[in-house]
C-alpha atoms as a PDB file:
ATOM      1  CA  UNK A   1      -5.933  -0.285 -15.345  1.00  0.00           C
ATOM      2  CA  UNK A   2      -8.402  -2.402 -13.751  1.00  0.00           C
ATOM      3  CA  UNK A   3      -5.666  -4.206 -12.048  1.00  0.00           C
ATOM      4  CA  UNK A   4      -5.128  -1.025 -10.056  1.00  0.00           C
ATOM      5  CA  UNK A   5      -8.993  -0.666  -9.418  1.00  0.00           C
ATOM      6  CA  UNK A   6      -9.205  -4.476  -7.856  1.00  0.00           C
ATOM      7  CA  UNK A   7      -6.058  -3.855  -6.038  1.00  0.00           C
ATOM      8  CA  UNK A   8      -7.619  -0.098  -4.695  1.00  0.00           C
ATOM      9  CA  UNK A   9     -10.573  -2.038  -3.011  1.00  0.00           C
ATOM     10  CA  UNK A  10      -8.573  -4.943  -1.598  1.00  0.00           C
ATOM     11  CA  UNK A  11      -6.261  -2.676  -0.008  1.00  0.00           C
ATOM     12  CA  UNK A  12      -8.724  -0.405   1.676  1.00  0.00           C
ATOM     13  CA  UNK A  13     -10.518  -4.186   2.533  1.00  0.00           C
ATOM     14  CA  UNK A  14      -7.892  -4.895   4.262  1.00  0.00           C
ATOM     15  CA  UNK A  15      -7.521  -1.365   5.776  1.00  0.00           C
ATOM     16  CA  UNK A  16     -10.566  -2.028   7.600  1.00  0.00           C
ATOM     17  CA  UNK A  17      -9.300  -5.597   8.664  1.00  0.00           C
ATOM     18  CA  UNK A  18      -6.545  -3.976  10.430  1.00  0.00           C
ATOM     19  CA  UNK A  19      -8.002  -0.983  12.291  1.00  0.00           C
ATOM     20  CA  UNK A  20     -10.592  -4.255  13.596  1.00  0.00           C
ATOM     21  CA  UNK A  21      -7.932  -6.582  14.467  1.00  0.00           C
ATOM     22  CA  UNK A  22      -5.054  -4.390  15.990  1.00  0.00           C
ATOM     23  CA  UNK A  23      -7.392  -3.375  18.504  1.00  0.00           C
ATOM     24  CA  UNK A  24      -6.136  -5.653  21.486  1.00  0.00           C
ATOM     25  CA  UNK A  25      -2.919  -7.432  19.066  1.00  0.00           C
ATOM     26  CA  UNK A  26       0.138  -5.568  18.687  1.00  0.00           C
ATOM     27  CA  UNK A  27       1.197  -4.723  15.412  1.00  0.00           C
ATOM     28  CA  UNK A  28       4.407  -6.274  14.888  1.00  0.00           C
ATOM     29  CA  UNK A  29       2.684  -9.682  15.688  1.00  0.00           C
ATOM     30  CA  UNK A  30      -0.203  -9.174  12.935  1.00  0.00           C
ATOM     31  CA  UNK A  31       2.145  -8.078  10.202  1.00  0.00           C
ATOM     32  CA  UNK A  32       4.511 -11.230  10.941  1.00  0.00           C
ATOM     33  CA  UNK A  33       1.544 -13.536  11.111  1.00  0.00           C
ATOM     34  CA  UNK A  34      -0.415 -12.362   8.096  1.00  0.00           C
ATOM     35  CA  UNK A  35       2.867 -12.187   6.263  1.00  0.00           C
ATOM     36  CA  UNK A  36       4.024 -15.733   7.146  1.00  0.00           C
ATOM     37  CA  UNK A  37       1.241 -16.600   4.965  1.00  0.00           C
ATOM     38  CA  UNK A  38       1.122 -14.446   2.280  1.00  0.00           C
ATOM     39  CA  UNK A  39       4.802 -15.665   2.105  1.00  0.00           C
ATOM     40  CA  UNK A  40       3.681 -19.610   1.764  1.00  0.00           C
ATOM     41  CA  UNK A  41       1.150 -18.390  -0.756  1.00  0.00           C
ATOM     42  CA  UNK A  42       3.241 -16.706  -3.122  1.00  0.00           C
ATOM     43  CA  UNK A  43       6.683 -18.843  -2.943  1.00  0.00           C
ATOM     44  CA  UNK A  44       4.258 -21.958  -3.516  1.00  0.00           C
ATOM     45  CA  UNK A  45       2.591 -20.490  -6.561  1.00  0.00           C
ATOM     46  CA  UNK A  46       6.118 -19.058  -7.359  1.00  0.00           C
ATOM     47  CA  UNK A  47       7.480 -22.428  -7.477  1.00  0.00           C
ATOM     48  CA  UNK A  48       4.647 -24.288  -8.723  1.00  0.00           C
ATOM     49  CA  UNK A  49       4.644 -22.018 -11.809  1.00  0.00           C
ATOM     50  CA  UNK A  50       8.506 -21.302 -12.690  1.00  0.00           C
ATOM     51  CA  UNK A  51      10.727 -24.360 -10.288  1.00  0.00           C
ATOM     52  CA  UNK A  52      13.561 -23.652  -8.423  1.00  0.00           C
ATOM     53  CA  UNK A  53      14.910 -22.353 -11.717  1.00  0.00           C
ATOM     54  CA  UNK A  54      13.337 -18.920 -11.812  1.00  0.00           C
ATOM     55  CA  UNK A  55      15.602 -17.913  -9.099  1.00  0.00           C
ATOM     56  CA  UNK A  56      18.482 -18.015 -11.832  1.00  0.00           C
ATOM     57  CA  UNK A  57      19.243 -14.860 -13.875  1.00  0.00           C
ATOM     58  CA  UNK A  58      17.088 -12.993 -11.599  1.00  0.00           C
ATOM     59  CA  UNK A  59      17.736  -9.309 -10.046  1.00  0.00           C
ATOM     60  CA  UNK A  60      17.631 -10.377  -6.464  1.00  0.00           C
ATOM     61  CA  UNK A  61      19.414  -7.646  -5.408  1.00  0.00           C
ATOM     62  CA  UNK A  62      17.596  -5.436  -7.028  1.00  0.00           C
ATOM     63  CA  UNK A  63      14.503  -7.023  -6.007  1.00  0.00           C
ATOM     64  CA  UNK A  64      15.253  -7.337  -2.079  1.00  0.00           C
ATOM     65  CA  UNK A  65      16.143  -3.298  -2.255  1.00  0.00           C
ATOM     66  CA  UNK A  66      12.575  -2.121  -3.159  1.00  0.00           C
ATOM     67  CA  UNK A  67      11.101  -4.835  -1.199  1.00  0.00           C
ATOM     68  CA  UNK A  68      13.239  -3.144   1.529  1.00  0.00           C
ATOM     69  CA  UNK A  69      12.469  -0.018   1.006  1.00  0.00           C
ATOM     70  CA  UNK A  70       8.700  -0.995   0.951  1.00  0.00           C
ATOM     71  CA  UNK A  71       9.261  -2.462   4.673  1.00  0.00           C
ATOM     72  CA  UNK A  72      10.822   0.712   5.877  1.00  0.00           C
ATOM     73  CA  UNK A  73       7.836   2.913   4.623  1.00  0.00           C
ATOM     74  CA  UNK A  74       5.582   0.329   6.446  1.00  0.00           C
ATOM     75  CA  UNK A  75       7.593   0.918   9.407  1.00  0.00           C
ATOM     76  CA  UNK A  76       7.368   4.436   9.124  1.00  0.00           C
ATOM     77  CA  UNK A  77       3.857   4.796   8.385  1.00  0.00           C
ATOM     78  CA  UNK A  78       2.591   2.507  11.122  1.00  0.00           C
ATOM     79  CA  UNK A  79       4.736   4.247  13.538  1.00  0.00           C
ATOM     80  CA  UNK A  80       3.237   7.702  12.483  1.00  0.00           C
ATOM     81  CA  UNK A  81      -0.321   6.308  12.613  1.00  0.00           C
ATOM     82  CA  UNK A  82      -0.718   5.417  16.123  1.00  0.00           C
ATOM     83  CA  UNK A  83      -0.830   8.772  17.042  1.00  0.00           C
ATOM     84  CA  UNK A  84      -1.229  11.108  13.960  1.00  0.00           C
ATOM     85  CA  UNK A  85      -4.568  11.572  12.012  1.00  0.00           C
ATOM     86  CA  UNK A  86      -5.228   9.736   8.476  1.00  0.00           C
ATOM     87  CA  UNK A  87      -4.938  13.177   6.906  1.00  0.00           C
ATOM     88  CA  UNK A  88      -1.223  13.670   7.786  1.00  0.00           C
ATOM     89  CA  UNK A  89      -1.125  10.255   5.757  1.00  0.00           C
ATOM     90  CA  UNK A  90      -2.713  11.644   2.748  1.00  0.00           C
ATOM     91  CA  UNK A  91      -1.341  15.229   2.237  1.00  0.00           C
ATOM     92  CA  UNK A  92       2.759  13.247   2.139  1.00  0.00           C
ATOM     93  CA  UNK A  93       1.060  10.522  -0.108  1.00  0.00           C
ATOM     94  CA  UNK A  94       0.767  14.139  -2.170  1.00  0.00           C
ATOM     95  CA  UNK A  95       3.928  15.015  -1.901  1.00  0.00           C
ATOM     96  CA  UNK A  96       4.832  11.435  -2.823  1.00  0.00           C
ATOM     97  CA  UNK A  97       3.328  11.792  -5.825  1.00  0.00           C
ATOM     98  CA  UNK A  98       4.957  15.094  -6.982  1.00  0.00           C
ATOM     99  CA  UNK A  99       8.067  13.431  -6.000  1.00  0.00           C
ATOM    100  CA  UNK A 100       7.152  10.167  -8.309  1.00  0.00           C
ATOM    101  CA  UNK A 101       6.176  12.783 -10.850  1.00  0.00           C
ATOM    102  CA  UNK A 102       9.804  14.581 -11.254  1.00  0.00           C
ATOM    103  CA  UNK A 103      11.812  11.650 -11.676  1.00  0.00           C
ATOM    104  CA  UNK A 104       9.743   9.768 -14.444  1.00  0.00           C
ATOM    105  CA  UNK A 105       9.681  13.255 -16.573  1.00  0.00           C
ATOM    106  CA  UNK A 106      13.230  14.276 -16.237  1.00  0.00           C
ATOM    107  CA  UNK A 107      14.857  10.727 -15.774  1.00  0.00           C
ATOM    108  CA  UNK A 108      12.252   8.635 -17.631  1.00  0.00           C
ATOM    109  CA  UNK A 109      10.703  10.735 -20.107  1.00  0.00           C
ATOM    110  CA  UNK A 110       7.439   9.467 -19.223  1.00  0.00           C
ATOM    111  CA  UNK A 111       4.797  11.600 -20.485  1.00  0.00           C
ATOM    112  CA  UNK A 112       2.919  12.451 -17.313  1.00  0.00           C
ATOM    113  CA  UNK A 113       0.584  15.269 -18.250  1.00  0.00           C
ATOM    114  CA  UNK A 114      -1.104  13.234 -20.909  1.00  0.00           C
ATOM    115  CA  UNK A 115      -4.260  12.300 -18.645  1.00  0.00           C
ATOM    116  CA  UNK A 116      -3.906  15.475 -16.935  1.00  0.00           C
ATOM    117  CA  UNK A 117      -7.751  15.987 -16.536  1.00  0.00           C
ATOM    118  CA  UNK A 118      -8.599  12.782 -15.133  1.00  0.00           C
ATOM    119  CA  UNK A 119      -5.929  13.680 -12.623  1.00  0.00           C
ATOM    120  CA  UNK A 120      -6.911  17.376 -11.548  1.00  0.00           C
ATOM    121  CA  UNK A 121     -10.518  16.141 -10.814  1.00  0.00           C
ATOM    122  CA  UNK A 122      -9.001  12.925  -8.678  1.00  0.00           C
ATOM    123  CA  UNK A 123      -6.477  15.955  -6.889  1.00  0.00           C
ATOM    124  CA  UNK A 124      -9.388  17.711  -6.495  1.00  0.00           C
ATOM    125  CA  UNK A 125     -11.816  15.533  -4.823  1.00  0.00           C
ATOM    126  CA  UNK A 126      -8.619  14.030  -2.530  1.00  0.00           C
ATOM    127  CA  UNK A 127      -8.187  17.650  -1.822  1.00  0.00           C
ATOM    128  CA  UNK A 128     -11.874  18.165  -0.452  1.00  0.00           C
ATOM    129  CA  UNK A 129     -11.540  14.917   1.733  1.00  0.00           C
ATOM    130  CA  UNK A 130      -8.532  16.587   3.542  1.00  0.00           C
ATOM    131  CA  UNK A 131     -10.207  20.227   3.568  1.00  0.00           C
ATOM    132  CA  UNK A 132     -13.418  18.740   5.035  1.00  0.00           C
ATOM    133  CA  UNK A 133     -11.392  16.391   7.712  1.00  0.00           C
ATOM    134  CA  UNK A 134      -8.852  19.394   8.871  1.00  0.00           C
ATOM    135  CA  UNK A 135     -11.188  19.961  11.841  1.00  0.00           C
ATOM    136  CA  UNK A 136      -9.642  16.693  13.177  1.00  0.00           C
ATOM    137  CA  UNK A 137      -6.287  17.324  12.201  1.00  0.00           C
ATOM    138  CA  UNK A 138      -3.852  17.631  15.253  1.00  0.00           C
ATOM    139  CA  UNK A 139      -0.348  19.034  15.115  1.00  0.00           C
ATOM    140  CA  UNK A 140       2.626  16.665  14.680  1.00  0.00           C
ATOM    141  CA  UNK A 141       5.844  16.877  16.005  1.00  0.00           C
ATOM    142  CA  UNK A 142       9.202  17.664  13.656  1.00  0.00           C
ATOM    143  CA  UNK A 143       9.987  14.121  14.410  1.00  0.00           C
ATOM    144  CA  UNK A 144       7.056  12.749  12.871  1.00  0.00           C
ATOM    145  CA  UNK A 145       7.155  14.803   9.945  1.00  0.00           C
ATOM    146  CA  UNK A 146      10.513  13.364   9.173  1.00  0.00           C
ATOM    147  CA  UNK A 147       9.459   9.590   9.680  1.00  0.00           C
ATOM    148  CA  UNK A 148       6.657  10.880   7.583  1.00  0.00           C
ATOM    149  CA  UNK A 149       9.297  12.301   4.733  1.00  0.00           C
ATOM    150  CA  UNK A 150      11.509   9.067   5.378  1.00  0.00           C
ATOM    151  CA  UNK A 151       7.691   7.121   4.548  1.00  0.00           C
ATOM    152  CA  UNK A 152       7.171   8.716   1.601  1.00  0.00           C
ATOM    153  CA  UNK A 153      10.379   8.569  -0.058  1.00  0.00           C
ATOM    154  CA  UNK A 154      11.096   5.039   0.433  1.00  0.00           C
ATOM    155  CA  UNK A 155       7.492   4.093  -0.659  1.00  0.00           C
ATOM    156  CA  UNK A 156       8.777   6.187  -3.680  1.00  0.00           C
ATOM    157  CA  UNK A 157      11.753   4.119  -3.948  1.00  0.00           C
ATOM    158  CA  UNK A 158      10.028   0.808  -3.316  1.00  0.00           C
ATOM    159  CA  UNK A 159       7.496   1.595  -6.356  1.00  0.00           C
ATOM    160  CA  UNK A 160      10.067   3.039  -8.589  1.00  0.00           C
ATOM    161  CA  UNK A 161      12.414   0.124  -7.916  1.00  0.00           C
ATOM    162  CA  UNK A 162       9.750  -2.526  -8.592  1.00  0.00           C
ATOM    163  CA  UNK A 163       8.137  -0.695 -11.552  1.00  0.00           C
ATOM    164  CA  UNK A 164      11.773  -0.666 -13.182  1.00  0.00           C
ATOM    165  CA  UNK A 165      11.894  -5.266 -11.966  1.00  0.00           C
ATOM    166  CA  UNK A 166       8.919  -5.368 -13.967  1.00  0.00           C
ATOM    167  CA  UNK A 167       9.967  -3.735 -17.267  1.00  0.00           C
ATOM    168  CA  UNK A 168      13.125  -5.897 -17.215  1.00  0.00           C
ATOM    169  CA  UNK A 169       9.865  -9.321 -17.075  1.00  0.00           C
ATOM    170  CA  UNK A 170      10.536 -10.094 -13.339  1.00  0.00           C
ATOM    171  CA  UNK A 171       7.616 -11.904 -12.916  1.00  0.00           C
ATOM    172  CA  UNK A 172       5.161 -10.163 -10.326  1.00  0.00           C
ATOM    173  CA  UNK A 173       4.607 -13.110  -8.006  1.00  0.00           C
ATOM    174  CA  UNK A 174       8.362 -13.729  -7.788  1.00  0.00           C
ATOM    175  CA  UNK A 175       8.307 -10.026  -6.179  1.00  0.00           C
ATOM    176  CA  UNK A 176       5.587 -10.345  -4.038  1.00  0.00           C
ATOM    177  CA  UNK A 177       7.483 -13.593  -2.486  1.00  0.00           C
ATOM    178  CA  UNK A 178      10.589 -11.772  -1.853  1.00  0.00           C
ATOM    179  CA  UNK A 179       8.644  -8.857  -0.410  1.00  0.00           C
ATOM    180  CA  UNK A 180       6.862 -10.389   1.803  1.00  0.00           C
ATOM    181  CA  UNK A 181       9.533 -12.734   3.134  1.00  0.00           C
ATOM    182  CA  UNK A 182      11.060  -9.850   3.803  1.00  0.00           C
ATOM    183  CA  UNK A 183       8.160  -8.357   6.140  1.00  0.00           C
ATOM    184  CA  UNK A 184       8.081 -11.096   7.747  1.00  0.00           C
ATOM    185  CA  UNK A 185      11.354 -11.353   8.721  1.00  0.00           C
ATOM    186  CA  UNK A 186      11.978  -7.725  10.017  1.00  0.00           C
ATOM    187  CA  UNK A 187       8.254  -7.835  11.762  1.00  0.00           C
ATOM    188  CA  UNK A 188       9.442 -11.891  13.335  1.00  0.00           C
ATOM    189  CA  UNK A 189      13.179 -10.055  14.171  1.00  0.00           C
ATOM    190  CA  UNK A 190      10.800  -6.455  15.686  1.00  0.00           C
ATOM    191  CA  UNK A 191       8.431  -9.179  17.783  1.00  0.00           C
ATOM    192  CA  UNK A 192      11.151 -10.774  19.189  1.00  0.00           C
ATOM    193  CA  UNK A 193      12.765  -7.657  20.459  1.00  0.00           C
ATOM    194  CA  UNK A 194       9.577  -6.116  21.782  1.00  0.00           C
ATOM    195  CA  UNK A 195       6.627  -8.124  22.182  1.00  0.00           C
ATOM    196  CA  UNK A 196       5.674 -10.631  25.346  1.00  0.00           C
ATOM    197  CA  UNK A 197       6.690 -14.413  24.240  1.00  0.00           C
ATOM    198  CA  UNK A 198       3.868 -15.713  26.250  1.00  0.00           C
ATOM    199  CA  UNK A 199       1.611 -13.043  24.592  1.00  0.00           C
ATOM    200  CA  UNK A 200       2.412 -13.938  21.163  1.00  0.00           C
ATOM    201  CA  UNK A 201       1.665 -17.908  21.916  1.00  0.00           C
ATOM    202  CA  UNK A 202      -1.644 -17.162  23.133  1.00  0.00           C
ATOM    203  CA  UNK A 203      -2.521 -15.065  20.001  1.00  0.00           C
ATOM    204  CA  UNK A 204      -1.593 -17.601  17.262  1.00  0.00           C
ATOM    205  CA  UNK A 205      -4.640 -19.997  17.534  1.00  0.00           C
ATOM    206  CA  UNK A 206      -7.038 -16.345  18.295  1.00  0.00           C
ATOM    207  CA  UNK A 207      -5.706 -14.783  15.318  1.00  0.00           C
ATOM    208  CA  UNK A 208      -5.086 -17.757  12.958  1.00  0.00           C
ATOM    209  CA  UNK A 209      -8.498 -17.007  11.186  1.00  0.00           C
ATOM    210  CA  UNK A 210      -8.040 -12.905  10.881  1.00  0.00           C
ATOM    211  CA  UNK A 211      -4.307 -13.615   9.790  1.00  0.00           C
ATOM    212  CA  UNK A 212      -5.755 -16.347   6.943  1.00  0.00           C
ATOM    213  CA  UNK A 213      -7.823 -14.030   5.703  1.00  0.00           C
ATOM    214  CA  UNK A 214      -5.554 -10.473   5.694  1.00  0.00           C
ATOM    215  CA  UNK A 215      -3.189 -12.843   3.761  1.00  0.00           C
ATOM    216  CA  UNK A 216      -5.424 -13.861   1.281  1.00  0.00           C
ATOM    217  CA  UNK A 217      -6.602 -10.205   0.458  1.00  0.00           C
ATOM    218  CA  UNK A 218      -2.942  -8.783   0.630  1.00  0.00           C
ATOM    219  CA  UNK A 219      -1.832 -11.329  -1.650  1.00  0.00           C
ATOM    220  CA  UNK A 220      -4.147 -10.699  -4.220  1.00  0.00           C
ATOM    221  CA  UNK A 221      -3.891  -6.744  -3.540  1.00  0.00           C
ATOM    222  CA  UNK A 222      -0.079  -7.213  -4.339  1.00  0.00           C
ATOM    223  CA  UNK A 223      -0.879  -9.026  -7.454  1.00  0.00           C
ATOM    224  CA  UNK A 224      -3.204  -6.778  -8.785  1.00  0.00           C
ATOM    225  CA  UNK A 225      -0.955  -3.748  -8.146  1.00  0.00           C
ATOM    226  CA  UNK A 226       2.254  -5.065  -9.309  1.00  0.00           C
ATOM    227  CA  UNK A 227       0.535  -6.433 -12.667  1.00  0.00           C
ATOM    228  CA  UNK A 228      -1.521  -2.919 -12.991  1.00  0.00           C
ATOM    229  CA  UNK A 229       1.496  -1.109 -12.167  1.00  0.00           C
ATOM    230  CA  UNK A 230       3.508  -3.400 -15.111  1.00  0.00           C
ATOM    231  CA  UNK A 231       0.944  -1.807 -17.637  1.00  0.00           C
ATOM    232  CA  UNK A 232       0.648   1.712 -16.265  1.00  0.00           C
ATOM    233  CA  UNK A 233       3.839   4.293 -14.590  1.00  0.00           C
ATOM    234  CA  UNK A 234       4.194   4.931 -10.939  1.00  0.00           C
ATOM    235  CA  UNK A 235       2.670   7.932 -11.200  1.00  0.00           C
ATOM    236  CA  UNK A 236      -0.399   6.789 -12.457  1.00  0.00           C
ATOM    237  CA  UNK A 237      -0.506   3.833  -9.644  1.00  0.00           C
ATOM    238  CA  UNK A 238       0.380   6.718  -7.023  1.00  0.00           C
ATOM    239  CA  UNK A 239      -2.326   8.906  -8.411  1.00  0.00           C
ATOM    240  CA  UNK A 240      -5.206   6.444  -8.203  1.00  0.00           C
ATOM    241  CA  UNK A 241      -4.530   5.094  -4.701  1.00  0.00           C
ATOM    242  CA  UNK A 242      -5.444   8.388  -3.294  1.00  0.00           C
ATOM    243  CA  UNK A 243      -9.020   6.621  -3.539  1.00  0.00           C
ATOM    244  CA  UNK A 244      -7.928   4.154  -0.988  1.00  0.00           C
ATOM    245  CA  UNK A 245      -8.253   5.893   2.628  1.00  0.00           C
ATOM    246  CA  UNK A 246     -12.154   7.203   1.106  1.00  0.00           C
ATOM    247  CA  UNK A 247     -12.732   3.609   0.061  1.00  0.00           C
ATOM    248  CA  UNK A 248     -11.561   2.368   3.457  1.00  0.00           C
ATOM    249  CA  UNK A 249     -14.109   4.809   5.231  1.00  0.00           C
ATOM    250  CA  UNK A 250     -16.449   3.208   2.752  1.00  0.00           C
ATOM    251  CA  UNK A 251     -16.270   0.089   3.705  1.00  0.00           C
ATOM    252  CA  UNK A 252     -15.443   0.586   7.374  1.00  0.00           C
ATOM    253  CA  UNK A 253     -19.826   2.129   7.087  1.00  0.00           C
ATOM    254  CA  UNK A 254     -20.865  -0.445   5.018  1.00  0.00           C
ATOM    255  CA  UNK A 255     -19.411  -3.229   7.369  1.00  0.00           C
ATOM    256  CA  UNK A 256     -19.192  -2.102  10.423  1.00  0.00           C
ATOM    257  CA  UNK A 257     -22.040   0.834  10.209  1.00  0.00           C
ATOM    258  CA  UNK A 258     -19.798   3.639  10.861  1.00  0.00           C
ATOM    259  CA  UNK A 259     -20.483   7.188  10.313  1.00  0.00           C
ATOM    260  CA  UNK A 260     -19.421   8.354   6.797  1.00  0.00           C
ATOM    261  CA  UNK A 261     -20.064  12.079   6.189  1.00  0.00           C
ATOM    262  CA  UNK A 262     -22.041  13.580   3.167  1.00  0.00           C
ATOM    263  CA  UNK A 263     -19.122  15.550   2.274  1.00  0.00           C
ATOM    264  CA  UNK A 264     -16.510  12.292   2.134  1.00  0.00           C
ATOM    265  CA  UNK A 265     -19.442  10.745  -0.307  1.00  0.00           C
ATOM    266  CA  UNK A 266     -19.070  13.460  -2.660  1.00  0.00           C
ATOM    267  CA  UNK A 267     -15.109  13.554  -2.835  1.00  0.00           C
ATOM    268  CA  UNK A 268     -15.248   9.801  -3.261  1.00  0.00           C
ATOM    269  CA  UNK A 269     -17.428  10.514  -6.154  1.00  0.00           C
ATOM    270  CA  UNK A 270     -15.809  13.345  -7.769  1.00  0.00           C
ATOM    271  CA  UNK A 271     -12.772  11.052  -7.361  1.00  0.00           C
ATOM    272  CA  UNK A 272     -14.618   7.922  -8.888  1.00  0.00           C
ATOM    273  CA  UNK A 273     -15.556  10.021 -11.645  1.00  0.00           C
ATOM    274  CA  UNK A 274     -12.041  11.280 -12.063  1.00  0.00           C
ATOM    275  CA  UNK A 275     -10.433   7.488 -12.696  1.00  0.00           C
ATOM    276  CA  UNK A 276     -12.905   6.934 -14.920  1.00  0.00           C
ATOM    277  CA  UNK A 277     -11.858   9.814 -17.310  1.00  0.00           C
ATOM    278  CA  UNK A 278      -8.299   8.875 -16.103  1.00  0.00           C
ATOM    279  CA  UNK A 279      -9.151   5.451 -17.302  1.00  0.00           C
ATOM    280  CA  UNK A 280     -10.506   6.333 -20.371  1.00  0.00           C
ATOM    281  CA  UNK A 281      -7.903   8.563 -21.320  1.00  0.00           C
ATOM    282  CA  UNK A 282      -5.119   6.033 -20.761  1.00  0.00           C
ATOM    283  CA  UNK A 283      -7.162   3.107 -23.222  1.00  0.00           C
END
């Protein structure tokens, strides 16, 4: 489980990295540039590890269609975001979860309620994050619940998917490659479509550094997840990255001094304290 835990923190790193950087870039460009890499990073350690070969006898399918699905979440939720709060975020990552829940007991027969206390005191911390933040909670339209819905389930799908690549051995770096080929491509094809040509030349060489480093963090973020999610369930995964939008306000006042609420420091410790029994339970 400390796979999971490493990934967490590297995701809501990164989290912080983006809500810096997509201040005055468009976020089509950033995804395709910080993807580009991540893609040369894991195909080169893909191929320096297994050859050419690996792609033999391999689910490719199988493995484009949750890295698919992931992009289309990503689409979803960074469509969402530019206009609706963080807590609209978190209360369908719930719903997410419940949803991840169902099909591992009735189609897996995964035993889901065996670390059930670590998980109603991480619920319940999550739960006093979104009851403390209401106050700056603004309505969203139908729409955007249903790009919200369409977020959730295909993040669902995408985990569900990949979980199921790993139990067959996929190896977890041959995943990440195909993933994030695949986000670069649809972000490249979305640029293209959208975005200024002269703006994205001038923003290569200003962003080369920022991208570099997102790519970096994602990659190992990926890594960590996919190998902590090989060991774990879904559920369990989905459960403990509730932590990561607390985390992210975290970092975003230890780094960049912003104002973090006494009330979001004692959900992220009642949620802290609730992966830790969740942790222990699960050894």
């Amino acid at each position: 489980m400390i796979y999971i835990f490493l990934s967490i923190v590297l995701f809501a790193l990164n989290n912080v990295l983006w809500k810096k950087n997509l201040q005055n870039c468009s976020v089509p460009f950033l995804i395709g540039y910080r993807a580009f890499f991540t893609t040369i990073i894991a195909t080169s350690i893909l191929l320096y590890v297994h050859g050419f070969e690996i792609y033999q006898n391999q689910p490719l399918g199988k493995i484009t269609l949750g890295s698919l699905f992931g992009v289309l979440g990503l689409i979803c939720m960074l469509t969402v975001l530019k206009k609706a709060p963080l807590q609209w975020l978190g209360i369908y990552n719930l719903l997410g979860i419940i949803f991840t829940a169902l099909y591992l007991y009735f189609f897996e027969n995964t035993p889901v309620m065996i670390s059930i206390l670590g998980l109603i005191i991480i619920f319940l911390g999550f739960l006093l994050y979104i009851y403390h933040n209401r106050e700056n909670e603004s309505k969203i339209s139908p729409k955007q619940h249903l790009i919200l819905l369409g977020m959730t389930l295909s993040f669902g799908f995408s985990s569900l998917i990949h979980w199921k690549n790993l139990d067959t051995n996929v190896p977890a770096i041959l995943i990440i490659s195909n993933q994030e080929l695949v986000v670069f491509c649809t972000a490249v094809l979305i640029s293209i479509l959208t975005s200024n040509r002269a703006e994205i030349s001038s923003n290569i060489l200003k962003y080369l550094p920022n991208a570099l480093l997102m790519a970096f963090i994602i990659f190992l973020a990926l890594l960590f997840s996919f190998l902590g999610l090989k060991i774990t369930n879904p559920f369990i995964s989905s459960i403990l990255f509730l932590v990561t939008p607390l985390l992210t306000i975290t970092f975003g006042a230890l780094f960049f001094r912003e104002k973090m609420s006494f009330t979001n420091g004692i959900a992220i410790t009642i949620i802290a304290c609730g992966a830790f029994i969740l942790h222990y339970q699960s050894s």
